[in-house]
C-alpha atoms as a PDB file:
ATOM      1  CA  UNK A   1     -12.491 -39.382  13.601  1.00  0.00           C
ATOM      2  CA  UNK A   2     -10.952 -41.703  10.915  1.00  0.00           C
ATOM      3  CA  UNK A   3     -12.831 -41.998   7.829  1.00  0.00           C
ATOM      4  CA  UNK A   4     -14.995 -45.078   8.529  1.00  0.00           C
ATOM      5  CA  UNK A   5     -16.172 -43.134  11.433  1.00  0.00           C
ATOM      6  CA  UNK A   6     -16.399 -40.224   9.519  1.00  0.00           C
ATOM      7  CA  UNK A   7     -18.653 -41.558   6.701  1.00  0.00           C
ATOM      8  CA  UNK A   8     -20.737 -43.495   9.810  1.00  0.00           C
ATOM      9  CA  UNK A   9     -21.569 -40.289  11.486  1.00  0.00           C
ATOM     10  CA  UNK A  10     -22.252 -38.821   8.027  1.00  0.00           C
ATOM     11  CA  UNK A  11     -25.304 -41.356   7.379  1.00  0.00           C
ATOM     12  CA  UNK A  12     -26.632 -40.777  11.029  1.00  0.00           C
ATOM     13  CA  UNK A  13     -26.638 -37.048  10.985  1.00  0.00           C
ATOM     14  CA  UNK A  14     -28.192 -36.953   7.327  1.00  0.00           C
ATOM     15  CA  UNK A  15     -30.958 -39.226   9.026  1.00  0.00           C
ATOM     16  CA  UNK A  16     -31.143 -36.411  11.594  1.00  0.00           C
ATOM     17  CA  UNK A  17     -31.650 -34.053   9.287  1.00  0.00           C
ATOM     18  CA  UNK A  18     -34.847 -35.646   7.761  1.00  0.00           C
ATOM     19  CA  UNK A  19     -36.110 -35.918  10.984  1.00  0.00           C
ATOM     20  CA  UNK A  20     -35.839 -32.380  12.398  1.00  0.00           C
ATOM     21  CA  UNK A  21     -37.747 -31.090   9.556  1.00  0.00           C
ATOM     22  CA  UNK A  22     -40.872 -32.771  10.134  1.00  0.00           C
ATOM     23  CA  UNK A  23     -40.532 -32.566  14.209  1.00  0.00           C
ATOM     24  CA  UNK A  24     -41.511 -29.798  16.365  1.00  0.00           C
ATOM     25  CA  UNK A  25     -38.743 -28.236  18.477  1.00  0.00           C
ATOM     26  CA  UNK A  26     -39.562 -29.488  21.675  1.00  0.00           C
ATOM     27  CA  UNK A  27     -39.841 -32.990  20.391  1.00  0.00           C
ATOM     28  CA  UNK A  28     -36.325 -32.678  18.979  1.00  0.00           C
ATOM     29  CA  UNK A  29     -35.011 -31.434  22.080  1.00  0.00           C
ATOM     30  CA  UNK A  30     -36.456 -34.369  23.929  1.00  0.00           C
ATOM     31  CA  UNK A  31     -34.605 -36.985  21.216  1.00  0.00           C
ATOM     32  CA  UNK A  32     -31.311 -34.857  21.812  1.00  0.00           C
ATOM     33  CA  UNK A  33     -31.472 -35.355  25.729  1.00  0.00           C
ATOM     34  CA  UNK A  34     -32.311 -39.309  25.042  1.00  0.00           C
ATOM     35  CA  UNK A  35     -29.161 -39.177  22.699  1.00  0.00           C
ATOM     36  CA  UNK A  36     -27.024 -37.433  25.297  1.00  0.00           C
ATOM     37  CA  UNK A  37     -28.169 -40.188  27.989  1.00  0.00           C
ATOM     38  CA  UNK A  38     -26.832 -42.523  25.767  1.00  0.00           C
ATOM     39  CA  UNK A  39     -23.465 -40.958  25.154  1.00  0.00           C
ATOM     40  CA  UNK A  40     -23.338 -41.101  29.168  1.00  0.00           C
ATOM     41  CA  UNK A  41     -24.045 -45.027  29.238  1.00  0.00           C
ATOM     42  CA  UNK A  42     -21.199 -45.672  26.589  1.00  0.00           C
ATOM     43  CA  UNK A  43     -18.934 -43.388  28.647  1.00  0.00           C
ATOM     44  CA  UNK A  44     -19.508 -45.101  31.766  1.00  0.00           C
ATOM     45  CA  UNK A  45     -19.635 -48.554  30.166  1.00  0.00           C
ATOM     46  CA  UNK A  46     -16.286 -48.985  28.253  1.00  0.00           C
ATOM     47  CA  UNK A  47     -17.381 -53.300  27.678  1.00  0.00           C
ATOM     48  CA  UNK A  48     -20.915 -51.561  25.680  1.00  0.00           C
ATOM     49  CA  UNK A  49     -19.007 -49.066  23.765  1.00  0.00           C
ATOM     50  CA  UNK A  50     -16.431 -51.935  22.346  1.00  0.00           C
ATOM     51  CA  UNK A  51     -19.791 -54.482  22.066  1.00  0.00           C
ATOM     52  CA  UNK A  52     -21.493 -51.836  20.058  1.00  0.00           C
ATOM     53  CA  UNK A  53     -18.628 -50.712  17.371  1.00  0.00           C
ATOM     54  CA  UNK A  54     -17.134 -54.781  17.678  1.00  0.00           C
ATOM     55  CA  UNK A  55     -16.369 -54.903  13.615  1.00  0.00           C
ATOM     56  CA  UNK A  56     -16.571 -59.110  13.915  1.00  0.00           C
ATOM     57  CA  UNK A  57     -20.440 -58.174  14.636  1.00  0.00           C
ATOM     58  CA  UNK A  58     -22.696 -57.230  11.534  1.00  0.00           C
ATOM     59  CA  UNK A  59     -24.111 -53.615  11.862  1.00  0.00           C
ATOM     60  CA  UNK A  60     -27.395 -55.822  12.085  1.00  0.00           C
ATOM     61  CA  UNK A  61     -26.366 -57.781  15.175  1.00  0.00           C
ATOM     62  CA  UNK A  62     -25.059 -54.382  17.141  1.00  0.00           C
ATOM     63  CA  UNK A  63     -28.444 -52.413  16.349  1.00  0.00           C
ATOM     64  CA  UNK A  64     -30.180 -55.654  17.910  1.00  0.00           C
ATOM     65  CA  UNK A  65     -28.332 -55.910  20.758  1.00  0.00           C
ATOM     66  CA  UNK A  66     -28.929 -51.739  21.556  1.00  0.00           C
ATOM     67  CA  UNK A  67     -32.735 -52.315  20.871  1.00  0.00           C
ATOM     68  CA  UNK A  68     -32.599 -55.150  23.253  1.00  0.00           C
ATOM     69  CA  UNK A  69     -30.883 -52.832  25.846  1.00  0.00           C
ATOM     70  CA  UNK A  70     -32.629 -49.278  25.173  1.00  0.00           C
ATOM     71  CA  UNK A  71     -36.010 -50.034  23.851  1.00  0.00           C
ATOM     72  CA  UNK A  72     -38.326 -48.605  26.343  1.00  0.00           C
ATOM     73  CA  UNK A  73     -35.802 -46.225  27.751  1.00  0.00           C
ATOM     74  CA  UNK A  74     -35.563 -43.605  25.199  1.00  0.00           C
ATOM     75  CA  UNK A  75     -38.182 -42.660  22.664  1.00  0.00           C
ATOM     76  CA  UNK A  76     -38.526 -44.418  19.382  1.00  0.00           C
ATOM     77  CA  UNK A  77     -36.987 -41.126  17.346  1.00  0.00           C
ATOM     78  CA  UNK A  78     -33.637 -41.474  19.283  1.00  0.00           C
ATOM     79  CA  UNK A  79     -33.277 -45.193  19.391  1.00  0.00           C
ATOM     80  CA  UNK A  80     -33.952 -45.080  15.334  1.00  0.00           C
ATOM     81  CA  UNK A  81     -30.624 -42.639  14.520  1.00  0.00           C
ATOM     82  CA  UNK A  82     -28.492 -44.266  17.404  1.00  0.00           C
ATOM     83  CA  UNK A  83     -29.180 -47.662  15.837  1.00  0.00           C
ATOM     84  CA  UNK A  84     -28.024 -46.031  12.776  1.00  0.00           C
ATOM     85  CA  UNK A  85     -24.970 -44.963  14.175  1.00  0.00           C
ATOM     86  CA  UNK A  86     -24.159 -48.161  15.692  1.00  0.00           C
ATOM     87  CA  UNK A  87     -25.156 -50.303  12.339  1.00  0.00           C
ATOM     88  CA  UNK A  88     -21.625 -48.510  10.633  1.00  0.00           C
ATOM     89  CA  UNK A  89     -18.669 -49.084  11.048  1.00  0.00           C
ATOM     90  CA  UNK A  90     -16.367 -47.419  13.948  1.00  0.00           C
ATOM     91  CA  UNK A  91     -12.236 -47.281  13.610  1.00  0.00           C
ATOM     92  CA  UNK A  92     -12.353 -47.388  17.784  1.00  0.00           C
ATOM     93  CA  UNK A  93     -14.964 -47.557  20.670  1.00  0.00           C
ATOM     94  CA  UNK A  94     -14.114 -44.172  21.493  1.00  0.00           C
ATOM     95  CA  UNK A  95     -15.040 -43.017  18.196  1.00  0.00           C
ATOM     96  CA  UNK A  96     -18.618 -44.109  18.531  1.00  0.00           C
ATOM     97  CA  UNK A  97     -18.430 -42.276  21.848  1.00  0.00           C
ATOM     98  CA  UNK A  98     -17.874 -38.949  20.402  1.00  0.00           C
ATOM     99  CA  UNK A  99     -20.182 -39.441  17.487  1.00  0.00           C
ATOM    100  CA  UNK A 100     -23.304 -40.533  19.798  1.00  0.00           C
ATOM    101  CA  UNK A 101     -22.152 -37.107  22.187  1.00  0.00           C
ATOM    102  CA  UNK A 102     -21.774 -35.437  18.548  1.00  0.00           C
ATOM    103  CA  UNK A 103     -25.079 -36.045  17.155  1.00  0.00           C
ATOM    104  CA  UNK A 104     -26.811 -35.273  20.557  1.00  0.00           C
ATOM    105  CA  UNK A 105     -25.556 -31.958  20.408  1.00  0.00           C
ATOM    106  CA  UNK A 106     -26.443 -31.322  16.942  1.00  0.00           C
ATOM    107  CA  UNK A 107     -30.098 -32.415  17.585  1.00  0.00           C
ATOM    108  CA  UNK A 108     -30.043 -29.619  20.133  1.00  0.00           C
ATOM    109  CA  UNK A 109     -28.789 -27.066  18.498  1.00  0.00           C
ATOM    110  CA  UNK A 110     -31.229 -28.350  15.215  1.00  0.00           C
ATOM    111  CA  UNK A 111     -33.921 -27.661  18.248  1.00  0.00           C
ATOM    112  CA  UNK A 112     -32.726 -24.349  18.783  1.00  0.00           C
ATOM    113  CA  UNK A 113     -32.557 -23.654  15.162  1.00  0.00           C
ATOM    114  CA  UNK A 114     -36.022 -24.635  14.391  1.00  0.00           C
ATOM    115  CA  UNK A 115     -37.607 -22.627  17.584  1.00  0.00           C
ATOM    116  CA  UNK A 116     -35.345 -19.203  16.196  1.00  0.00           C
ATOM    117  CA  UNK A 117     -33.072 -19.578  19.346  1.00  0.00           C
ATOM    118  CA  UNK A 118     -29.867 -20.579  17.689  1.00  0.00           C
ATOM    119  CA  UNK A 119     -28.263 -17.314  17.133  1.00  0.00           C
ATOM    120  CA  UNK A 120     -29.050 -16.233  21.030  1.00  0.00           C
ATOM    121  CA  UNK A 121     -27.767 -19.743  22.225  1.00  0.00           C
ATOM    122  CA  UNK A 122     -24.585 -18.872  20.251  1.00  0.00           C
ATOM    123  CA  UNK A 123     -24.152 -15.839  21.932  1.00  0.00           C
ATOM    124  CA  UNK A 124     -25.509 -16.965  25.498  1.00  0.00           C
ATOM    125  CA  UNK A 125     -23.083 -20.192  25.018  1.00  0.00           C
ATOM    126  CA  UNK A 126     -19.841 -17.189  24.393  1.00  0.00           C
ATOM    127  CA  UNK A 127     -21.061 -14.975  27.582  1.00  0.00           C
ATOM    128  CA  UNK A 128     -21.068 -17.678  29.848  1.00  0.00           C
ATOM    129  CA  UNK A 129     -17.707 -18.855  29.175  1.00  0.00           C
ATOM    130  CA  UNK A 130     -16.371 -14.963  29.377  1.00  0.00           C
ATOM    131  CA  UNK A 131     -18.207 -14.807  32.634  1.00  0.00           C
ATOM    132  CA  UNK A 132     -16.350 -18.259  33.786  1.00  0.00           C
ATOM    133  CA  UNK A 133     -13.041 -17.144  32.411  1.00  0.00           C
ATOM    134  CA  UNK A 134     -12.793 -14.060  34.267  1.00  0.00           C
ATOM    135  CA  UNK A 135     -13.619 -15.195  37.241  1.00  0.00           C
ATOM    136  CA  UNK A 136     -10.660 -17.594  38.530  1.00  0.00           C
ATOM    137  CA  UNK A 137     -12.325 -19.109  41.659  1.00  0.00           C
ATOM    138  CA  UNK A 138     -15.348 -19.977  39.308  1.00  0.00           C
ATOM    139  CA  UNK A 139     -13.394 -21.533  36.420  1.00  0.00           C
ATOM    140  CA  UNK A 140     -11.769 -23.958  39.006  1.00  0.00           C
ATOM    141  CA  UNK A 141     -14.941 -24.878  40.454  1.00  0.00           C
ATOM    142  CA  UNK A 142     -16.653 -25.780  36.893  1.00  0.00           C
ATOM    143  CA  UNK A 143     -13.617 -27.569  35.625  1.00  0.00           C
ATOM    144  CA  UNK A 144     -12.366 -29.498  38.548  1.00  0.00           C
ATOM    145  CA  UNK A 145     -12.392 -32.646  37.399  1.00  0.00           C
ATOM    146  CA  UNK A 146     -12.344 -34.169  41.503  1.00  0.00           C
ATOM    147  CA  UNK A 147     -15.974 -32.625  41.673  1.00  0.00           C
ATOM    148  CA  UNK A 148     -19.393 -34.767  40.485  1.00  0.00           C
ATOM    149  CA  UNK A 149     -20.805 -34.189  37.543  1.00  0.00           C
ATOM    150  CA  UNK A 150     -23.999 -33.538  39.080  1.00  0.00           C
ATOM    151  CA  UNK A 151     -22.739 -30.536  41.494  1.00  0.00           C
ATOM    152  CA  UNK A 152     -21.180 -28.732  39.005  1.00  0.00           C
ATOM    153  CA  UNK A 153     -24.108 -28.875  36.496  1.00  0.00           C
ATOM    154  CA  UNK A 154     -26.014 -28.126  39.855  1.00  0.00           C
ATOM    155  CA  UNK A 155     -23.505 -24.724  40.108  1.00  0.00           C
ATOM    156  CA  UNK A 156     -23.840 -23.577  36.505  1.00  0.00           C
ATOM    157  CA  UNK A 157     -28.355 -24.418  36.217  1.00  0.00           C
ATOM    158  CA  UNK A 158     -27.924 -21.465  39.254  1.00  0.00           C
ATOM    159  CA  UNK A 159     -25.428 -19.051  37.511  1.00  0.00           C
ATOM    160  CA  UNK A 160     -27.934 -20.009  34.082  1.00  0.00           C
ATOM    161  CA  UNK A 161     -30.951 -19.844  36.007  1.00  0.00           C
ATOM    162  CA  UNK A 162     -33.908 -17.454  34.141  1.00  0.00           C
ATOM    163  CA  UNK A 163     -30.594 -15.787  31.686  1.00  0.00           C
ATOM    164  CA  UNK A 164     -30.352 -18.338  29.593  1.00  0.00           C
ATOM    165  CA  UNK A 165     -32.340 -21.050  27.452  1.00  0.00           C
ATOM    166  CA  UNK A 166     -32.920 -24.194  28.171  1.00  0.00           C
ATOM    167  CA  UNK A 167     -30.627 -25.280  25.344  1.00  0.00           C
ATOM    168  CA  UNK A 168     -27.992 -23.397  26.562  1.00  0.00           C
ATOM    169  CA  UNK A 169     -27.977 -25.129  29.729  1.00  0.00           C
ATOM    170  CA  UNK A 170     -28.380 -28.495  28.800  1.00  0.00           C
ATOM    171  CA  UNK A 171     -25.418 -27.732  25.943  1.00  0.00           C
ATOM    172  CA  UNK A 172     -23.341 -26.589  29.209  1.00  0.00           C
ATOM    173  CA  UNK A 173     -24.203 -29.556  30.839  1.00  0.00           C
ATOM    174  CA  UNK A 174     -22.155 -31.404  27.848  1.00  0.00           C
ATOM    175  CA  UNK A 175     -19.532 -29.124  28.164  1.00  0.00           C
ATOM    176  CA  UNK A 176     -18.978 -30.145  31.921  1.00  0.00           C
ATOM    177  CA  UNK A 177     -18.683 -33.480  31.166  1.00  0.00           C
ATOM    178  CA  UNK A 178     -15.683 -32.887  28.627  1.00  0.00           C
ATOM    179  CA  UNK A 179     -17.255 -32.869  25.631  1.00  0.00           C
ATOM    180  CA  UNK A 180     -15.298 -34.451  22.477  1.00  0.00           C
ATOM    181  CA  UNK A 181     -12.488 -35.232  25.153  1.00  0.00           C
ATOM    182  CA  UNK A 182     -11.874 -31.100  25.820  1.00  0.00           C
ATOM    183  CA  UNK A 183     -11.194 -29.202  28.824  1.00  0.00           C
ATOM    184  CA  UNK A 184     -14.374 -27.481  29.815  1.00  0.00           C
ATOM    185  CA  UNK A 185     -12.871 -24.017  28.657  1.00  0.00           C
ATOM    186  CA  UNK A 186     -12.555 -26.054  25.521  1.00  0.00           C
ATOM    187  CA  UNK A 187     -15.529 -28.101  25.075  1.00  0.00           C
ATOM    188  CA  UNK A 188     -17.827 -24.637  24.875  1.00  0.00           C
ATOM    189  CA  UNK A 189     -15.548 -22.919  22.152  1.00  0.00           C
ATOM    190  CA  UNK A 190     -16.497 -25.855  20.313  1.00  0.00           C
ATOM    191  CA  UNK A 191     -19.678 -25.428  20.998  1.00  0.00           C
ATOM    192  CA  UNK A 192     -19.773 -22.367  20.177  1.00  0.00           C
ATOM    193  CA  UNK A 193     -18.059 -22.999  16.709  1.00  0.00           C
ATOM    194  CA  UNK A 194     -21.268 -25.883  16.276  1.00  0.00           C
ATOM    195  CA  UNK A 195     -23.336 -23.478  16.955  1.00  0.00           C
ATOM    196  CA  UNK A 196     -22.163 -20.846  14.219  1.00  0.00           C
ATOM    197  CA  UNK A 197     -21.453 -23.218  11.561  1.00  0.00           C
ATOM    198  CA  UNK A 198     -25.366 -24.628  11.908  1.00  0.00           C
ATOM    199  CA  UNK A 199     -26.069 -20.963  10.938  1.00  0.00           C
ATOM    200  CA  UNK A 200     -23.388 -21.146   8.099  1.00  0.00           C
ATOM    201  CA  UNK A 201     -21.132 -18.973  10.068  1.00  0.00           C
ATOM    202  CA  UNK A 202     -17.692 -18.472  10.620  1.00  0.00           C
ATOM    203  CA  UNK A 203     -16.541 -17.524  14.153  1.00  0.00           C
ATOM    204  CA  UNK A 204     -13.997 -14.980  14.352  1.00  0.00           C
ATOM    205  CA  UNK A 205     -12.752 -14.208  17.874  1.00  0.00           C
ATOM    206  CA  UNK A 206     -11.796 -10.493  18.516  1.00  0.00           C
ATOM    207  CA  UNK A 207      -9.811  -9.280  21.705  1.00  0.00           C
ATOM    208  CA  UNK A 208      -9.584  -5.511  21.533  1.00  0.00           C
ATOM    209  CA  UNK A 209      -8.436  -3.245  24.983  1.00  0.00           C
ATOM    210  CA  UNK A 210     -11.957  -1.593  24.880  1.00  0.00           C
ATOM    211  CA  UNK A 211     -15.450  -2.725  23.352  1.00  0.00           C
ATOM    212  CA  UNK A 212     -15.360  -2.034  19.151  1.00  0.00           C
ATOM    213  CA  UNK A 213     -18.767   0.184  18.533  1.00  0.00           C
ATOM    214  CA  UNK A 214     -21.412  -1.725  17.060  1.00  0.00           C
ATOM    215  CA  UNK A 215     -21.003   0.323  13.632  1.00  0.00           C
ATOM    216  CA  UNK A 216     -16.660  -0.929  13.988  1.00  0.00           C
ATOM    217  CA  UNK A 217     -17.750  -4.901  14.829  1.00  0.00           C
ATOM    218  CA  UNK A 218     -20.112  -4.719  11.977  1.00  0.00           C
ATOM    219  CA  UNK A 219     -16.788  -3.360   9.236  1.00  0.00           C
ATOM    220  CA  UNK A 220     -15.147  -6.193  10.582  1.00  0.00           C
ATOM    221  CA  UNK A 221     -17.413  -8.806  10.162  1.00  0.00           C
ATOM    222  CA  UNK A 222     -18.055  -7.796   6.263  1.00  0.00           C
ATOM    223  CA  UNK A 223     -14.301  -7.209   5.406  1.00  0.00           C
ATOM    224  CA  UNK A 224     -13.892 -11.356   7.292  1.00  0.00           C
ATOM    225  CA  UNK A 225     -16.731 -12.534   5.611  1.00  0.00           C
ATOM    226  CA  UNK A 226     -15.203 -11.325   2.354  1.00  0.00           C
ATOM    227  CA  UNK A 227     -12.032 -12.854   3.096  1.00  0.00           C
ATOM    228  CA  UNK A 228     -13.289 -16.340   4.011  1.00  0.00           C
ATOM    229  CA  UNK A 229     -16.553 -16.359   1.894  1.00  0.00           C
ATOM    230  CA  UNK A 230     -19.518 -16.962   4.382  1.00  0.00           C
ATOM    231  CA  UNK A 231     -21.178 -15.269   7.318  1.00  0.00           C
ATOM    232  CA  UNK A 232     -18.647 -13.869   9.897  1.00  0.00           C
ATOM    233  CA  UNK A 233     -20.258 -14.126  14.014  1.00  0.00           C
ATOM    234  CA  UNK A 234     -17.857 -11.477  15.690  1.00  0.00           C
ATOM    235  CA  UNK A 235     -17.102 -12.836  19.562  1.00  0.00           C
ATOM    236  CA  UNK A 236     -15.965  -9.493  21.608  1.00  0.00           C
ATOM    237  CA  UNK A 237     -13.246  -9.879  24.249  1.00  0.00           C
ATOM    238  CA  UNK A 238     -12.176  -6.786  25.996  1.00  0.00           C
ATOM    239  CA  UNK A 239      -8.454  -7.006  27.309  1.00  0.00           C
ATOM    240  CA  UNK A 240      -7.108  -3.935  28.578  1.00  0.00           C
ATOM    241  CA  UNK A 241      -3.392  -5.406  28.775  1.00  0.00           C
ATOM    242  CA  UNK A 242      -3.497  -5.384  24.722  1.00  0.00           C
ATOM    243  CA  UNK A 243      -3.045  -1.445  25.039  1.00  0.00           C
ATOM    244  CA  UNK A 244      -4.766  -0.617  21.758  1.00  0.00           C
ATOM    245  CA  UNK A 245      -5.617  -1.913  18.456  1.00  0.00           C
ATOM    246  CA  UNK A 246      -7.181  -5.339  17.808  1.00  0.00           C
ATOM    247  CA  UNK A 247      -6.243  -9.143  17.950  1.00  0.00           C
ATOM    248  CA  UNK A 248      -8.525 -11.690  15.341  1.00  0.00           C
ATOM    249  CA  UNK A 249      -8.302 -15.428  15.376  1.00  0.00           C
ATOM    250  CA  UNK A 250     -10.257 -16.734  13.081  1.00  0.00           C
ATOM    251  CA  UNK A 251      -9.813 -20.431  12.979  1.00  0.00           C
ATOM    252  CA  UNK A 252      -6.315 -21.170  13.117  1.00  0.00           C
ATOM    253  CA  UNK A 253      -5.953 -17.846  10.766  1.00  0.00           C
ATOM    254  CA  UNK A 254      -4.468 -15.190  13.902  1.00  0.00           C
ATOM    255  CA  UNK A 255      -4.701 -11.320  13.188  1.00  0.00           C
ATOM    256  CA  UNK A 256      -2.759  -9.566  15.378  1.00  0.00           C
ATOM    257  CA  UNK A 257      -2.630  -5.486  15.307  1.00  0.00           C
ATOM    258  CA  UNK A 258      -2.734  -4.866  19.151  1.00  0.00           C
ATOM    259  CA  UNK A 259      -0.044  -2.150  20.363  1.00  0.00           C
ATOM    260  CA  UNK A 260       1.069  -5.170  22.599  1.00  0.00           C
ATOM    261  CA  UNK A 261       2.106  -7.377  19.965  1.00  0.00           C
ATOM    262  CA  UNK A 262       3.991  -4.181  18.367  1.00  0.00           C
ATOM    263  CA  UNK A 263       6.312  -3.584  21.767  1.00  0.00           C
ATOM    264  CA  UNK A 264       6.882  -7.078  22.195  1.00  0.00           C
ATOM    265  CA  UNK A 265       8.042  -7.266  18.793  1.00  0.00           C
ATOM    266  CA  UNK A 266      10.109  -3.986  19.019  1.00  0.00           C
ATOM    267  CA  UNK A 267      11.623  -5.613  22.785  1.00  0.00           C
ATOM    268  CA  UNK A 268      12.814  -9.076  21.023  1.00  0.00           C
ATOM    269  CA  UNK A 269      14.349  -6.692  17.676  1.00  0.00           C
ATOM    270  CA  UNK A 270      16.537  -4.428  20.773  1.00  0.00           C
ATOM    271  CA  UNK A 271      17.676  -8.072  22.374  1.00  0.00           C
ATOM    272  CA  UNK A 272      19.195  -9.061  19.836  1.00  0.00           C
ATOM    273  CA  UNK A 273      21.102  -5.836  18.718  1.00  0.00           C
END
């Protein structure tokens, strides 16, 4: 986002902020999935999205005209902090786009946080997408952009179906629909990243050729967390082609001590000789 957008966004999710912390969980989740239905109209409705962020309109005039269109639709909680996203101002329609998907999302994971979930929807949110990635036939189905929307959420509410919380579905559900413009495989990294940094967290993701032991993934995550100076959420992937040792990637930060990454180096320093 560009920094109008930026500082828009800002003033919404403050106001959800306020909200959440005199609202019950469930009540939160409901605004979150009136949010989300929102983000859908303005992504099938590209002559709303460029009504709603017009800058010759006053911020007034735009949260009139969405009253006009959603009052009665969605409860009075989510039409109050989508009219405040809409009354800023918005570099490009898409922009609004992602910050209507944005703050549905964070209303659902301020749901999760508030109920005590939010650490296990983390976590469930990071198993299902190791489930989908090794498992090729899967990962096409999900992703394939050719399929409806509604089959392939249809596919992963089975695969989720009495494993996972509600949350976590409904965030999956987002992540099907390309979520911030991503790839699915994409979209629920983010999510997962959301997720963490609601928590204060850092995500570092660790690819090791067998499972660390809980006492070795709990070194690691102190020595990170003194490195980068908050909480460190450890994501395990085991990757036997790595041979030993471990790989981190911790934002765009990339520790790399696997015994692959040594041969490789050692094969490129014998080509050129």
């Amino acid at each position: 986002m560009q920094a109008a957008s930026r500082e828009s966004y800002r003033v919404a999710a403050e106001r959800l902020d306020t909200y959440v912390r005199g609202a019950e969980p469930s009540a939160v989740a409901t605004t979150a999935a009136d949010i989300l239905s929102v983000a859908d109209l303005l992504r099938r409705e590209p002559r709303l999205r460029r009504a709603l962020s017009d800058p010759a309109r006053s911020g007034a005039d735009r949260a009139g005209l969405l009253g006009e269109l959603l009052r009665g639709k969605v409860g009075a909680e989510a039409l109050d902090l989508i009219a405040s996203l809409v009354a800023g101002r918005w570099s490009a329609p898409s922009e609004l786009l992602d910050g209507t998907e944005r703050l549905g999302v964070e209303a659902l994971l301020a749901s999760a946080d508030s109920a005590g979930d939010l650490g296990e929807v983390e976590d469930e949110l990071f198993r299902f997408g190791q489930v989908v990635a090794g498992q090729s036939a899967l990962s096409n189905a999900l992703a394939d952009p050719i399929a409806p929307i509604g089959q392939r959420a249809g596919l992963a509410r089975e695969l989720l179906a009495g494993k996972a919380r509600p949350v976590t579905v409904n965030l999956v559900e987002v992540a099907l629909s390309g979520f911030g413009g991503r790839s699915f495989t994409g979209a629920l990294t983010r999510l997962v990243e959301l997720a963490a940094d609601r928590r204060d967290r850092q995500v570092a993701y660790v690819t090791a050729a067998a499972p660390l032991s809980e006492e070795d993934e709990r070194r690691l995550g102190a020595s990170l967390s003194a490195i980068y100076g908050r909480e460190v959420s450890v994501k395990q992937t085991v990757d036997p082609s790595v041979l030993g040792g471990v790989s981190v990637r911790v934002g765009s930060d990339l520790y790399d001590g696997t015994v692959l990454r040594r041969l490789n180096e050692s094969r490129n320093a014998l080509a050129k000789r």
